[in-house]
C-alpha atoms as a PDB file:
ATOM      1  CA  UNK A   1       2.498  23.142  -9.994  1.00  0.00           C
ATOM      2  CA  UNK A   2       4.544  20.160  -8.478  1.00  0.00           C
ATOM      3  CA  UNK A   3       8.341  20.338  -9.149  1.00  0.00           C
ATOM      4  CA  UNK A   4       7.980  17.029 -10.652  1.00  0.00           C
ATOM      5  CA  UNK A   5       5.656  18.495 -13.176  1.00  0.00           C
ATOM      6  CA  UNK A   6       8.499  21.238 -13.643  1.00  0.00           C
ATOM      7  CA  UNK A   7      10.928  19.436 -14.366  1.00  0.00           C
ATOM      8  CA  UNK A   8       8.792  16.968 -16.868  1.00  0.00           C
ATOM      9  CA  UNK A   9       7.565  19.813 -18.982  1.00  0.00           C
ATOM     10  CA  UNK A  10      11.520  20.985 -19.121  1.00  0.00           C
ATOM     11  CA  UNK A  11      12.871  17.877 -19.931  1.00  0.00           C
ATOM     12  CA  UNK A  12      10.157  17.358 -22.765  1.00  0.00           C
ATOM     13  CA  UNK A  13      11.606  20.934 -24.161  1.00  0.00           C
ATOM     14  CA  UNK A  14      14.678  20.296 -24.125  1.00  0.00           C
ATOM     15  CA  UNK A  15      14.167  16.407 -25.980  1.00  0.00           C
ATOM     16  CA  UNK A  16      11.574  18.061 -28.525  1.00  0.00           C
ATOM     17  CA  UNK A  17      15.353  20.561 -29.427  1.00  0.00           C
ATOM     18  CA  UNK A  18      17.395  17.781 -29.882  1.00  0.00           C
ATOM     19  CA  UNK A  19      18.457  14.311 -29.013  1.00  0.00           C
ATOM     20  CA  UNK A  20      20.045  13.680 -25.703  1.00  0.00           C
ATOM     21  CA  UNK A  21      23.145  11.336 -26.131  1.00  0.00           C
ATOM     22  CA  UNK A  22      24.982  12.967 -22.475  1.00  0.00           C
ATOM     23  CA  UNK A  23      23.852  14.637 -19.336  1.00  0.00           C
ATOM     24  CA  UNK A  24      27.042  16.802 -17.498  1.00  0.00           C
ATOM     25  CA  UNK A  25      26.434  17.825 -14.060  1.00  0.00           C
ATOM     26  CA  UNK A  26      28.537  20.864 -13.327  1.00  0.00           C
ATOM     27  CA  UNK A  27      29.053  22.691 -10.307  1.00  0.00           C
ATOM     28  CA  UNK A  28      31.141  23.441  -7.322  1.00  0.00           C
ATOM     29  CA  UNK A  29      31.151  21.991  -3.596  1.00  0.00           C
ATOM     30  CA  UNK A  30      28.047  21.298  -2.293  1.00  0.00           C
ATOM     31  CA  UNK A  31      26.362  21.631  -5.683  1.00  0.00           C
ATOM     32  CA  UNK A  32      28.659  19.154  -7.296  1.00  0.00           C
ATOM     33  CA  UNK A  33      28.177  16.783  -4.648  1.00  0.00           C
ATOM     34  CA  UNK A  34      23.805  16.899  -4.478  1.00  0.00           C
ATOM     35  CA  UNK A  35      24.404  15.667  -8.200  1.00  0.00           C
ATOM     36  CA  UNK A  36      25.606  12.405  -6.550  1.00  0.00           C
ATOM     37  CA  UNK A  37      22.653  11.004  -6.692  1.00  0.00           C
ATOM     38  CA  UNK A  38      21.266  12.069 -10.185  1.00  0.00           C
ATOM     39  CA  UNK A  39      24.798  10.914 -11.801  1.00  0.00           C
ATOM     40  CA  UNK A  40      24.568   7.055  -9.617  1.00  0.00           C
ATOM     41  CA  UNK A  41      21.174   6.572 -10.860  1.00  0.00           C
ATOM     42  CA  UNK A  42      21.707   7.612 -14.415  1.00  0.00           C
ATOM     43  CA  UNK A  43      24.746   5.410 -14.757  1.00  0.00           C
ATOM     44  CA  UNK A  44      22.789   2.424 -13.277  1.00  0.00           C
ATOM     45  CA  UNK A  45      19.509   2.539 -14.899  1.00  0.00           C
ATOM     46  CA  UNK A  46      20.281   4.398 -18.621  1.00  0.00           C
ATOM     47  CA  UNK A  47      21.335   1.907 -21.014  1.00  0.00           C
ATOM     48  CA  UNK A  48      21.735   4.915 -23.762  1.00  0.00           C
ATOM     49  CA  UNK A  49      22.521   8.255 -22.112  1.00  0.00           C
ATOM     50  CA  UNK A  50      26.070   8.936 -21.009  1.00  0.00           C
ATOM     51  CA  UNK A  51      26.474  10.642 -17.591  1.00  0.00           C
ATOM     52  CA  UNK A  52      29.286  12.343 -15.959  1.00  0.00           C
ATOM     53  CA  UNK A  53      29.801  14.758 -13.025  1.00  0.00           C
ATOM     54  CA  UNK A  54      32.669  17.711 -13.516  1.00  0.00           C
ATOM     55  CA  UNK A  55      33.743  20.653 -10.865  1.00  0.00           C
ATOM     56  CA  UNK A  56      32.712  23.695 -12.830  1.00  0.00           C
ATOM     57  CA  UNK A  57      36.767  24.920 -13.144  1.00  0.00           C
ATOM     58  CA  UNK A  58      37.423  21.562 -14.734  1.00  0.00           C
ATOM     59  CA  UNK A  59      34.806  21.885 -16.908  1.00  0.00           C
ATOM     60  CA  UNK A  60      36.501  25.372 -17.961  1.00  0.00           C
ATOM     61  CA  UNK A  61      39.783  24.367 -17.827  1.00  0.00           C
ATOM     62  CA  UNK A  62      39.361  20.793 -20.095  1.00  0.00           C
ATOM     63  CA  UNK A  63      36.362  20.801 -21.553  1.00  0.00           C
ATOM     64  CA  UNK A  64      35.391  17.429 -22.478  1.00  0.00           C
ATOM     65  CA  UNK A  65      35.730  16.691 -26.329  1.00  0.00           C
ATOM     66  CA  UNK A  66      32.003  14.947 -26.370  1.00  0.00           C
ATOM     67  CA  UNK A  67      30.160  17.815 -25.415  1.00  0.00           C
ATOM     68  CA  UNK A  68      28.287  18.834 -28.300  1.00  0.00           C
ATOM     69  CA  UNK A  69      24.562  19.864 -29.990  1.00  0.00           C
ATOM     70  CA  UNK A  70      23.247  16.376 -28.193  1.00  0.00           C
ATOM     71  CA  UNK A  71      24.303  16.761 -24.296  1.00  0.00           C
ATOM     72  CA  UNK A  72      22.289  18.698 -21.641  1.00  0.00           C
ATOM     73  CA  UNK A  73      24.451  20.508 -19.121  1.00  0.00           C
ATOM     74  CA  UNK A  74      22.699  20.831 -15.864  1.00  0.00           C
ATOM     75  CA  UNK A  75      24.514  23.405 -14.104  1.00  0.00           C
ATOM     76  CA  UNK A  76      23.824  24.576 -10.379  1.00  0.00           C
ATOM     77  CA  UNK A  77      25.062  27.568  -8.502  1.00  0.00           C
ATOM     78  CA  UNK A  78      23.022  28.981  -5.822  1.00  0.00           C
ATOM     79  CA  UNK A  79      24.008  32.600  -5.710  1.00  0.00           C
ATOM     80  CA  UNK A  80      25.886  32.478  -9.158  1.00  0.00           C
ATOM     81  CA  UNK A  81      29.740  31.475  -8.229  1.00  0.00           C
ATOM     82  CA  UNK A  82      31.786  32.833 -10.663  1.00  0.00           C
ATOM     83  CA  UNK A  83      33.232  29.320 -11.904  1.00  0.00           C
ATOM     84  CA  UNK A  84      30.013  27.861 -12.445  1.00  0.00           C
ATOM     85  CA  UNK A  85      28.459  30.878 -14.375  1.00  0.00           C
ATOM     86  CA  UNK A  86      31.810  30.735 -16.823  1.00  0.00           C
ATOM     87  CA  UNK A  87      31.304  27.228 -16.804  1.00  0.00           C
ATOM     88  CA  UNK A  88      27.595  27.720 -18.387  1.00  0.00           C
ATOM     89  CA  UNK A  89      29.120  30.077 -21.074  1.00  0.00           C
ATOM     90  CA  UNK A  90      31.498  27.214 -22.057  1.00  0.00           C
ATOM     91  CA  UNK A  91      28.734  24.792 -22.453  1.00  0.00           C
ATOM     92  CA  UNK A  92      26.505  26.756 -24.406  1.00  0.00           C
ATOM     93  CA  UNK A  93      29.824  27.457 -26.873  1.00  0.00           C
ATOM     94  CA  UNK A  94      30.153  23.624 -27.466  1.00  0.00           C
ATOM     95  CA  UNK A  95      26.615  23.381 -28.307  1.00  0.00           C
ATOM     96  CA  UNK A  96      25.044  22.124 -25.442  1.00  0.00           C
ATOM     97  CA  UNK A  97      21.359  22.311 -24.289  1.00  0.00           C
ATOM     98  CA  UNK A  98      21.512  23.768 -20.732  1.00  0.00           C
ATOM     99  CA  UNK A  99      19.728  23.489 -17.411  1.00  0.00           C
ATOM    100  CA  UNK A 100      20.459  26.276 -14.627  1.00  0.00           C
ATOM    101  CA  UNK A 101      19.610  24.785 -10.670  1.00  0.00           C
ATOM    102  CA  UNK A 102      19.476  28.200  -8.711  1.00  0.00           C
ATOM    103  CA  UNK A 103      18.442  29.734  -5.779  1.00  0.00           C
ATOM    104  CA  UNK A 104      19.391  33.524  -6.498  1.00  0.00           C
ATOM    105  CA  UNK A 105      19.213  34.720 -10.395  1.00  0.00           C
ATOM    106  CA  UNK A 106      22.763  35.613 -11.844  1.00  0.00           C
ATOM    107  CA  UNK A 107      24.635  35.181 -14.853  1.00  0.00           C
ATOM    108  CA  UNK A 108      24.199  31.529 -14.475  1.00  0.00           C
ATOM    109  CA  UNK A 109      19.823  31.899 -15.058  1.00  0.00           C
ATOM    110  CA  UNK A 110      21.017  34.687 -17.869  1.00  0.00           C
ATOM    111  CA  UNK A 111      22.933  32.066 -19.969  1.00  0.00           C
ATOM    112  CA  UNK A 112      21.093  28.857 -19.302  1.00  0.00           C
ATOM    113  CA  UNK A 113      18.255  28.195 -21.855  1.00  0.00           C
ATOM    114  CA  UNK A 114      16.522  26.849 -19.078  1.00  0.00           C
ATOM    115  CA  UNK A 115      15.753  27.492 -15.512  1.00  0.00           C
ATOM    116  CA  UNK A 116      14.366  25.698 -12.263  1.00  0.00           C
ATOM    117  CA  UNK A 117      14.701  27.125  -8.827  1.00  0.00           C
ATOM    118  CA  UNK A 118      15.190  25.056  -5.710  1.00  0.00           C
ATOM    119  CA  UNK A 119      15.066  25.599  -2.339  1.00  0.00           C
ATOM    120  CA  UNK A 120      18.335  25.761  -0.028  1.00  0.00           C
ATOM    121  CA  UNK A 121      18.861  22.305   2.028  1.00  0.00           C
ATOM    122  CA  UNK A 122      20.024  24.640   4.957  1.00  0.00           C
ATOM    123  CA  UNK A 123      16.685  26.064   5.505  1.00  0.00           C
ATOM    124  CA  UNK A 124      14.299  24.374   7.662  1.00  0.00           C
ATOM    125  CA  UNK A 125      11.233  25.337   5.922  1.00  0.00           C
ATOM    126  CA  UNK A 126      12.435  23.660   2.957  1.00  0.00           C
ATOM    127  CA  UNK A 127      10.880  21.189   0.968  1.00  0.00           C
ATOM    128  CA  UNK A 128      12.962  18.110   0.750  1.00  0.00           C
ATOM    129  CA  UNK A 129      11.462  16.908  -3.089  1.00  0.00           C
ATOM    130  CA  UNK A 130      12.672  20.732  -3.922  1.00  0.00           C
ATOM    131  CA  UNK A 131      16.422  20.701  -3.100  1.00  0.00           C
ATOM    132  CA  UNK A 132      18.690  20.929  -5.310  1.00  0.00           C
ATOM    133  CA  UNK A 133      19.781  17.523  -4.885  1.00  0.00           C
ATOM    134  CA  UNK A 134      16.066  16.177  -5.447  1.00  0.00           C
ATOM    135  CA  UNK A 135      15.476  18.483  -8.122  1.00  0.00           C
ATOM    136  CA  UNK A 136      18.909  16.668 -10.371  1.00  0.00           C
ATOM    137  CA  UNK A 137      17.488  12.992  -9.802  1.00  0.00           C
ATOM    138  CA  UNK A 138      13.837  14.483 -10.960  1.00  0.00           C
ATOM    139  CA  UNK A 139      15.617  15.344 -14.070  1.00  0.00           C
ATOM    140  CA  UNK A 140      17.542  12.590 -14.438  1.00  0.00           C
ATOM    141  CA  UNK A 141      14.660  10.162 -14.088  1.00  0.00           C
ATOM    142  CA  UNK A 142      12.707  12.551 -16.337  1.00  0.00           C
ATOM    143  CA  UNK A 143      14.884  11.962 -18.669  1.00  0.00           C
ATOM    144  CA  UNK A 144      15.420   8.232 -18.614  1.00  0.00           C
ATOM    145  CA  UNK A 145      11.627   7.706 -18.689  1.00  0.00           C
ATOM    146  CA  UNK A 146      11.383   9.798 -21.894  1.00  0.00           C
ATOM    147  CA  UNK A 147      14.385   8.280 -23.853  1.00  0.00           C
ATOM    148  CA  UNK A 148      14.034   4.429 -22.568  1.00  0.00           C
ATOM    149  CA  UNK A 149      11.688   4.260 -20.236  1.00  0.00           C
ATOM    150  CA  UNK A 150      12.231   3.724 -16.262  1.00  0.00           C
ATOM    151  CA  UNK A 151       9.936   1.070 -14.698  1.00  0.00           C
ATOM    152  CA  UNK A 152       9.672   2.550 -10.896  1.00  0.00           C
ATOM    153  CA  UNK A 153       9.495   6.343 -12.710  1.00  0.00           C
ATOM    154  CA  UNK A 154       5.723   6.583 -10.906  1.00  0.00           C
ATOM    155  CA  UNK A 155       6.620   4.854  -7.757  1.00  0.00           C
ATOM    156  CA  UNK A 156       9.827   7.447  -7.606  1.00  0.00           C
ATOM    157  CA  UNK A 157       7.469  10.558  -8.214  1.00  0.00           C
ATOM    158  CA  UNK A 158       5.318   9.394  -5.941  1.00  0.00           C
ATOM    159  CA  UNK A 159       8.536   8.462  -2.900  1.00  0.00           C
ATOM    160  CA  UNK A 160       9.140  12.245  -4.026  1.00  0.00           C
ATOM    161  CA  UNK A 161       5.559  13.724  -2.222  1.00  0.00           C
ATOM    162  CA  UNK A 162       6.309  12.200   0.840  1.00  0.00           C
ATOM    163  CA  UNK A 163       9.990  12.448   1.142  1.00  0.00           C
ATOM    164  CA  UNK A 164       9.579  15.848   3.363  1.00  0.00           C
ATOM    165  CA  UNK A 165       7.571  13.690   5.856  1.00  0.00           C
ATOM    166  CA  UNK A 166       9.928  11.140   6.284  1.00  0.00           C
ATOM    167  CA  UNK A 167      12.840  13.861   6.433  1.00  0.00           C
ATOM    168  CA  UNK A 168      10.844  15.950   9.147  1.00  0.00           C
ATOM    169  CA  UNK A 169      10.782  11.911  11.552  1.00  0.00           C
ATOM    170  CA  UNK A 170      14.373  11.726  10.752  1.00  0.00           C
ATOM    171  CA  UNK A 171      15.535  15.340  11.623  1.00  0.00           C
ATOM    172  CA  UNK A 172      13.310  14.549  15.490  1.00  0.00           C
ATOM    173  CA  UNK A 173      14.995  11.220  15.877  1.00  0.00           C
ATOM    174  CA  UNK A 174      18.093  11.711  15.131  1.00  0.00           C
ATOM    175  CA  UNK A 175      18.418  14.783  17.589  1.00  0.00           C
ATOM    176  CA  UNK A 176      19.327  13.900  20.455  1.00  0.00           C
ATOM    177  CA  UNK A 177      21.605  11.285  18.517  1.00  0.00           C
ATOM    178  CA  UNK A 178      23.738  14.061  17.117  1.00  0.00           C
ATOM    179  CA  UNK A 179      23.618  16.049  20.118  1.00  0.00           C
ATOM    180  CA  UNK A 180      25.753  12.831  22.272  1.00  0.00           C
ATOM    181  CA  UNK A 181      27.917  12.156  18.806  1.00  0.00           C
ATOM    182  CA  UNK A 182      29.040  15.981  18.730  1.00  0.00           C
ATOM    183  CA  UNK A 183      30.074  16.001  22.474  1.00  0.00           C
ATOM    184  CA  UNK A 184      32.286  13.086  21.667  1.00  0.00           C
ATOM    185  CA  UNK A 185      33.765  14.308  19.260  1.00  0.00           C
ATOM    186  CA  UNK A 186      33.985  17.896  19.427  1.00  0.00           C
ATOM    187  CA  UNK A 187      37.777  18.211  20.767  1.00  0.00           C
ATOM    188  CA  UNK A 188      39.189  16.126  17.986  1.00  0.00           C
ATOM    189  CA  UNK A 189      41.288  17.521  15.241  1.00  0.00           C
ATOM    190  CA  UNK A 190      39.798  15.234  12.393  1.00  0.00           C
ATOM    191  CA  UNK A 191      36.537  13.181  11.723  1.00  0.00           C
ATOM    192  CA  UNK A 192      36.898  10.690   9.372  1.00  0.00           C
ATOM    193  CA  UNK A 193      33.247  10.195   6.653  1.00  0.00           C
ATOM    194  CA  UNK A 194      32.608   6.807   5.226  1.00  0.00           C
ATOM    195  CA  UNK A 195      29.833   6.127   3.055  1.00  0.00           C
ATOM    196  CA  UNK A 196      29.715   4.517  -0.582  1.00  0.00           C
ATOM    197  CA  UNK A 197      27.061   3.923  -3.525  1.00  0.00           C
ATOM    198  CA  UNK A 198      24.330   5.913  -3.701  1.00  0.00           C
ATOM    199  CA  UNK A 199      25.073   7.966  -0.042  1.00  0.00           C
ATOM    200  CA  UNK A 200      28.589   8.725  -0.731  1.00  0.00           C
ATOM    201  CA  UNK A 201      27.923  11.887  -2.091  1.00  0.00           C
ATOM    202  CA  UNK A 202      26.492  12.514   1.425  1.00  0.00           C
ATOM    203  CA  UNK A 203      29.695  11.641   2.877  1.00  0.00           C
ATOM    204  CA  UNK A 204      31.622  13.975   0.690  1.00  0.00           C
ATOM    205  CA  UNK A 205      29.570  17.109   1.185  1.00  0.00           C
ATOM    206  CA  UNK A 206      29.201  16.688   4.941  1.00  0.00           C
ATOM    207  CA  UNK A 207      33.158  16.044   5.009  1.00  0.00           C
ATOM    208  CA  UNK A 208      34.094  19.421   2.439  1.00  0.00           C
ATOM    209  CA  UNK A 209      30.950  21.589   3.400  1.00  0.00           C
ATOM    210  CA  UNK A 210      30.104  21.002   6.908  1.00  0.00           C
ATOM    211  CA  UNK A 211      33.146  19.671   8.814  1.00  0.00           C
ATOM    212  CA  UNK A 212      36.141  21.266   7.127  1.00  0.00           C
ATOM    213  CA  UNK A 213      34.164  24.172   5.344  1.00  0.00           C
ATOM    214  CA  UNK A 214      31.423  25.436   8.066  1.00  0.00           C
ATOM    215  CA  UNK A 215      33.651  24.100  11.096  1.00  0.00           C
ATOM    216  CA  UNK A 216      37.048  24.332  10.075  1.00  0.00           C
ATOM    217  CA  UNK A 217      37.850  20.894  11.096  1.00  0.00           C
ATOM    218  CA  UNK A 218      40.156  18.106   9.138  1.00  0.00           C
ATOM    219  CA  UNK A 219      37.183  15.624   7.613  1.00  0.00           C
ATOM    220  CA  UNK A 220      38.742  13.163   5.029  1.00  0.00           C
ATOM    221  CA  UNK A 221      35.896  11.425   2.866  1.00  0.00           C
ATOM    222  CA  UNK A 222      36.545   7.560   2.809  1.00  0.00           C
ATOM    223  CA  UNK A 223      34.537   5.318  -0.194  1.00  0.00           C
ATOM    224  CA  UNK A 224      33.440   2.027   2.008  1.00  0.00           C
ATOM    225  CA  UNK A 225      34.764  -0.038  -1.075  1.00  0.00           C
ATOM    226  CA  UNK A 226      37.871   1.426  -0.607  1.00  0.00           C
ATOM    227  CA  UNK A 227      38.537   1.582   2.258  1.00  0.00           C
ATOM    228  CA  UNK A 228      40.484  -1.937   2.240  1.00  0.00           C
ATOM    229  CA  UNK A 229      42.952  -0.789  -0.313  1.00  0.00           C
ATOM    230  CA  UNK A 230      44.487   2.084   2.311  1.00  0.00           C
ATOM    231  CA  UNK A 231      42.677   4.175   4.319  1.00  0.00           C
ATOM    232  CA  UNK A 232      41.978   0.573   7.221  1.00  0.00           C
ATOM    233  CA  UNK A 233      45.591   1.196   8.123  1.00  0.00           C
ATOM    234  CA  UNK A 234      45.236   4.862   9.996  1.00  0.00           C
ATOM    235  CA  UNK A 235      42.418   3.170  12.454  1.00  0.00           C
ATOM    236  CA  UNK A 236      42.773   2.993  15.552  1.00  0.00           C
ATOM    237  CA  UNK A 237      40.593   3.089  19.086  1.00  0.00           C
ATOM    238  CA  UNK A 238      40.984   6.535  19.393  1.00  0.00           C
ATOM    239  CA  UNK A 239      40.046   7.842  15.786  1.00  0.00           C
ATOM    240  CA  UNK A 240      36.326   9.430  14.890  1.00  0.00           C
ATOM    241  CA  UNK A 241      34.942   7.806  12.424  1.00  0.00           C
ATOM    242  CA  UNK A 242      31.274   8.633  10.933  1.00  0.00           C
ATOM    243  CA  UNK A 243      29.901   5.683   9.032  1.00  0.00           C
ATOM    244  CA  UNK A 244      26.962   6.378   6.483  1.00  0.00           C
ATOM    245  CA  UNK A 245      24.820   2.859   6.173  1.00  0.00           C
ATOM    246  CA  UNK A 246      23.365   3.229   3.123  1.00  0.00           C
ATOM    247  CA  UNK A 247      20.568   0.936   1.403  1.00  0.00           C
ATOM    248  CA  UNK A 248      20.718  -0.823  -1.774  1.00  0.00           C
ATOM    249  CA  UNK A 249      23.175  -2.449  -3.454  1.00  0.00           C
ATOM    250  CA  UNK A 250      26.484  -1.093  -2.279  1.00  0.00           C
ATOM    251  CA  UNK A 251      25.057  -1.441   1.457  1.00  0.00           C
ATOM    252  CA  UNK A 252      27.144  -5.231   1.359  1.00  0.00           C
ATOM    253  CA  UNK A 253      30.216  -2.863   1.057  1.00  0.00           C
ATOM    254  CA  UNK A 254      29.388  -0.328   4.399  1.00  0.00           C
ATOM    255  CA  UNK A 255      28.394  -3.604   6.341  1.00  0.00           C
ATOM    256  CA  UNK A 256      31.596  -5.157   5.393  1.00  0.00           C
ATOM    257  CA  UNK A 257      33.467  -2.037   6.561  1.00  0.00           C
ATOM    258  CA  UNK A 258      31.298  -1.721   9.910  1.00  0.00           C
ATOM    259  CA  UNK A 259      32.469  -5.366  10.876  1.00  0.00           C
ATOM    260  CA  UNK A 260      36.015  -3.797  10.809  1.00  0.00           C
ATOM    261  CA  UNK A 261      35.270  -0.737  12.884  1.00  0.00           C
ATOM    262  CA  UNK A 262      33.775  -2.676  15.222  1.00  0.00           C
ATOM    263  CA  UNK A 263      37.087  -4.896  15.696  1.00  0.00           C
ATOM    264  CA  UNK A 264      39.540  -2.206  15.632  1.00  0.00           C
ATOM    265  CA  UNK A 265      37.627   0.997  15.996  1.00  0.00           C
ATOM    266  CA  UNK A 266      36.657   2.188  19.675  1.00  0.00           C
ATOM    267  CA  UNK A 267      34.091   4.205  20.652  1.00  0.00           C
ATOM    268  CA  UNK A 268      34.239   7.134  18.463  1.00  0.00           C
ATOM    269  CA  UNK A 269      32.887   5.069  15.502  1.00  0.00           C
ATOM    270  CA  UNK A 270      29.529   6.542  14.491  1.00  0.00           C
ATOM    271  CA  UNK A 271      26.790   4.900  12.227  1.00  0.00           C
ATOM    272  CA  UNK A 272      24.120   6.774  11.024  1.00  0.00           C
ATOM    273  CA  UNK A 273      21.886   3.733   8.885  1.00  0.00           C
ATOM    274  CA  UNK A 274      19.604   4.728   6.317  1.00  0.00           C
ATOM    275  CA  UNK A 275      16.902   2.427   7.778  1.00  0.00           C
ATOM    276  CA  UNK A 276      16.786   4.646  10.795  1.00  0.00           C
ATOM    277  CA  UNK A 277      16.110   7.452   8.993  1.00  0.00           C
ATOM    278  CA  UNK A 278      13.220   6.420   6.667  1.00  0.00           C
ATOM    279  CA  UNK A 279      14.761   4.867   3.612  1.00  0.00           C
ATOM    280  CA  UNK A 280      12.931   1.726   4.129  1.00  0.00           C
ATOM    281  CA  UNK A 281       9.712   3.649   4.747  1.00  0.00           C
ATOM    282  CA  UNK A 282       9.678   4.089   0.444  1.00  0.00           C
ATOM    283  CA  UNK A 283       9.249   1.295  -2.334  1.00  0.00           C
ATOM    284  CA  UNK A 284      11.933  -0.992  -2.523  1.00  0.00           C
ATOM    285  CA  UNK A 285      12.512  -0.403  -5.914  1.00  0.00           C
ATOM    286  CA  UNK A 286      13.374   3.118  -5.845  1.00  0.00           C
ATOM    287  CA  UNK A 287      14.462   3.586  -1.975  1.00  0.00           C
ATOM    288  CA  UNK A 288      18.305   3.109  -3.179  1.00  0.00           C
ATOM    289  CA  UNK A 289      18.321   6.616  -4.919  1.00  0.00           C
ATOM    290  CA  UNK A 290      16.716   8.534  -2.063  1.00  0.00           C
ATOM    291  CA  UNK A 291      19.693   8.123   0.100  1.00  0.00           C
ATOM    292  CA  UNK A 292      21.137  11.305  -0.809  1.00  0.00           C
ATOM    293  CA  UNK A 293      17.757  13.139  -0.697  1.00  0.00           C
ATOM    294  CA  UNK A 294      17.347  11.812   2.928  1.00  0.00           C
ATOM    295  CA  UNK A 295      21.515  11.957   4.041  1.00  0.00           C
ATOM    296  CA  UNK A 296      22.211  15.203   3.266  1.00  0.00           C
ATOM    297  CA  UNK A 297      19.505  17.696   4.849  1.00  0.00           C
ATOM    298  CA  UNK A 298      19.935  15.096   8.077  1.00  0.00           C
ATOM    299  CA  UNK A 299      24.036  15.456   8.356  1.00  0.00           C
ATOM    300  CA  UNK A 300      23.739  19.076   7.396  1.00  0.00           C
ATOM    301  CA  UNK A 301      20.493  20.797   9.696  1.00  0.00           C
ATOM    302  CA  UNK A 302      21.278  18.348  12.795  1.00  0.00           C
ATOM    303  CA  UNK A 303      24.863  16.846  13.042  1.00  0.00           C
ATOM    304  CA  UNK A 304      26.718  19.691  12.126  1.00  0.00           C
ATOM    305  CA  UNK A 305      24.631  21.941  13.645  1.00  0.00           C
ATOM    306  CA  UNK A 306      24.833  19.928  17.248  1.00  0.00           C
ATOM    307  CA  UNK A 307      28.637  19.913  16.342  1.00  0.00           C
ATOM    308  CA  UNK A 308      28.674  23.992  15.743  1.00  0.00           C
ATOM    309  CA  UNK A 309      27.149  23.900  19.400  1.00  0.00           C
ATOM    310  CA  UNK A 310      29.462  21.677  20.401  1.00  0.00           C
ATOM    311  CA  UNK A 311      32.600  23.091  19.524  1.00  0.00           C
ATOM    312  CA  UNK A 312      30.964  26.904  20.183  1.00  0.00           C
ATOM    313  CA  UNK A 313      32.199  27.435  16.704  1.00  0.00           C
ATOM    314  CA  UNK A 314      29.597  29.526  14.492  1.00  0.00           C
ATOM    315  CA  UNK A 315      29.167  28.147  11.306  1.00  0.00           C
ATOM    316  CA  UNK A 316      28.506  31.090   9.110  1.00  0.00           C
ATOM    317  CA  UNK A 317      31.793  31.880  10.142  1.00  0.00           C
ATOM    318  CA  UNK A 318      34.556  31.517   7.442  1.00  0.00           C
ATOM    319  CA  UNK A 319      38.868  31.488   7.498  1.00  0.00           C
ATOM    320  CA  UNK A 320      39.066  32.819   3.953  1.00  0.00           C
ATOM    321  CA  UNK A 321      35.996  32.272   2.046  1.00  0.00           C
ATOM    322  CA  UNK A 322      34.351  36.117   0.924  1.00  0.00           C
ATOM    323  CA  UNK A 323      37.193  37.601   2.795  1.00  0.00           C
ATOM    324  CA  UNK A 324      40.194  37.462   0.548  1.00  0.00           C
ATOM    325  CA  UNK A 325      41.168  37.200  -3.081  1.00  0.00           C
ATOM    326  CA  UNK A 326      41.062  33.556  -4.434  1.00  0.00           C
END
C-alpha cells in the first residue's frame, strides 16, 4: 500500500468519528519543525479547519482551551520522548481524536487511536514521500480534500511518487557544494540560517538539530521577512550566513534579503535555491509545499554531514543529551 493511501483511509476514520474543526501538531525539535510544512499549507489553503503547531511541553503545560471532541492531534515522536508521549495523554483527556507519527512503538503508539510509521530523514535508504515531514502534509492535504476540497490534491499525490527521485539528483549535486561551504566555514563559532514561508521550517531544524544540536555550534534561525526589523544590523563581511531560497510566494521576501547579503555580506554568505534542488521539477501549483520535503533531508544527509567532516566533530556525539538528568 502507498503511504498516501495510508494516510487517506486514516483520515476518512477519523472524519467518519467526528467533525474536524482543528488540527494540533505536537512534538519536540526536529518533529515539531517537519510539521512546518503541514501547518503553512493548512493555514493557506483551509478556509474551515483551524491549524496550529505547539512544542509537546507547551502543549502540557497550557493546554489550549479549544481543544476538544472536534480537533485531531497529530503527535510525532520517533523513539517515544517522554514530553511528547505525556503530551498524547493530555490530548486524548480534552477529547481529541489523535494521530501518532513514529518510528519506534512506545507509549506514544499505546495512547494514540491511530498510528502511521515513517521512515527516519537521517537514513539514506529512506523514502522521501515517507518522512515524517511528508507523511504531516499527506495528512493535512487529506484532510482538506475531504472537508473542502483541495484543487491540486491529485497533482500533490502524484509530486509525492517522485519526490525520492528528485531528492536522490539533489543529494549528488549538491555534494561537492556542501563539501567547499563546510571548509569555509568550519572554524567559525556561529552560522547564521535564513529561510522564510514554506522552507523556514528547514531553516529552523538545520539551525536547532544539525548545527547547534549534532555539531555543537551557535546557529541562530533568521525569518527572511524579518530580518529587516533586527537581525540586518549584526552583518558584516566576515559573518556565515546560510540563505534558504525558497519557491512560492514568500520567495519575493528571501530575494529581497539576498540583495542585502550581497551588499554587505562577504563571502561566507551561502544560498542554497530551491530551483537547484528540484522544486521546479514538480507542478507549479503544488511545488510551494514541497520545500520542506526537499530542504530538510538535503541540509541534514549532505551539509551537515560535510560540516561533521569538516570540523572532525562526530555527530552522534552529544554535550548533555542521554547523558544527564534534564
Amino acid at each position: 500500500m502507498s503511504i498516501q493511501s495510508e494516510v487517506e483511509g486514516i483520515v476518512e476514520s477519523v472524519l467518519a468519528t467526528s467533525e474536524v474543526h482543528r488540527v494540533v501538531w505536537v512534538a519536540a525539535g526536529g518533529s515539531f519543525g517537519g510539521f512546518h510544512a503541514a501547518n503553512y499549507f493548512m493555514e493557506r489553503e483551509s478556509r474551515t479547519i483551524g491549524s496550529a503547531m505547539h512544542t509537546s511541553n507547551e502543549f502540557v503545560l497550557a493546554p489550549p482551551a479549544y481543544v476538544d471532541e472536534h480537533t485531531l492531534c497529530v503527535i510525532c515522536s520517533m523513539r517515544g520522548t517522554k514530553e511528547t508521549c505525556v503530551a498524547a495523554h493530555v490530548a486524548k483527556d480534552l477529547g481529541a481524536q489523535t494521530i501518532a507519527l513514529y518510528v519506534e512503538e512506545s507509549d506514544l503508539t499505546a495512547t494514540c487511536d491511530y498510528a502511521i510509521a515513517y521512515e527516519s530523514i537521517a537514513l539514506d535508504e529512506s523514502r522521501t514521500e515517507r518522512v515524517n515531514s511528508s507523511v504531516a502534509l499527506q495528512i493535512a492535504m487529506a484532510l482538506v480534500e475531504r472537508v473542502e476540497g483541495f484543487e491540486h490534491y491529485e497533482a500533490a499525490m502524484g509530486a509525492f511518487d517522485v519526490v525520492d527521485a528528485i531528492y536522490r539528483k539533489a543529494v549528488a549535486y549538491a555534494t561537492p557544494l556542501a563539501e567547499r561551504w563546510a571548509a569555509q566555514v568550519a572554524g567559525e563559532k556561529t552560522i547564521y540560517v535564513m529561510g522564510s514561508g514554506p522552507a523556514y521550517g528547514s531553516a529552523y531544524i538545520f539551525s536547532i538539530c544539525n548545527i547547534e544540536e549534532m555539531l555543537q555550534i551557535d546557529s541562530p534561525t533568521i525569518n527572511c521577512c524579518e530580518f529587516f526589523h533586527g537581525p540586518f544590523e549584526v552583518l558584516d563581511k566576515a559573518k556565515p550566513v546560510f540563505l534558504l531560497m525558497g519557491v512560492g510566494r514568500c520567495r519575493a521576501a528571501d530575494e529581497r534579503a539576498l540583495d542585502f547579503l550581497k551588499r554587505y555580506g562577504g563571502e561566507k554568505v551561502y544560498v542554497l535555491d530551491g530551483k537547484e534542488i528540484g522544486l521546479n521539477d514538480l507542478p507549479d501549483c503544488v511545488s510551494e509545499y514541497f520545500n520542506h520535503v526537499l530542504f530538510s533531508p538535503v541540509l541534514n544527509n549532505v551539509y551537515m554531514r560535510a560540516l561533521s567532516r569538516a570540523t572532525s566533530k562526530d555527530y552522534m556525539t552529544r554535550r548533555y543529551m542521554w547523558k544527564v538528568a534534564y
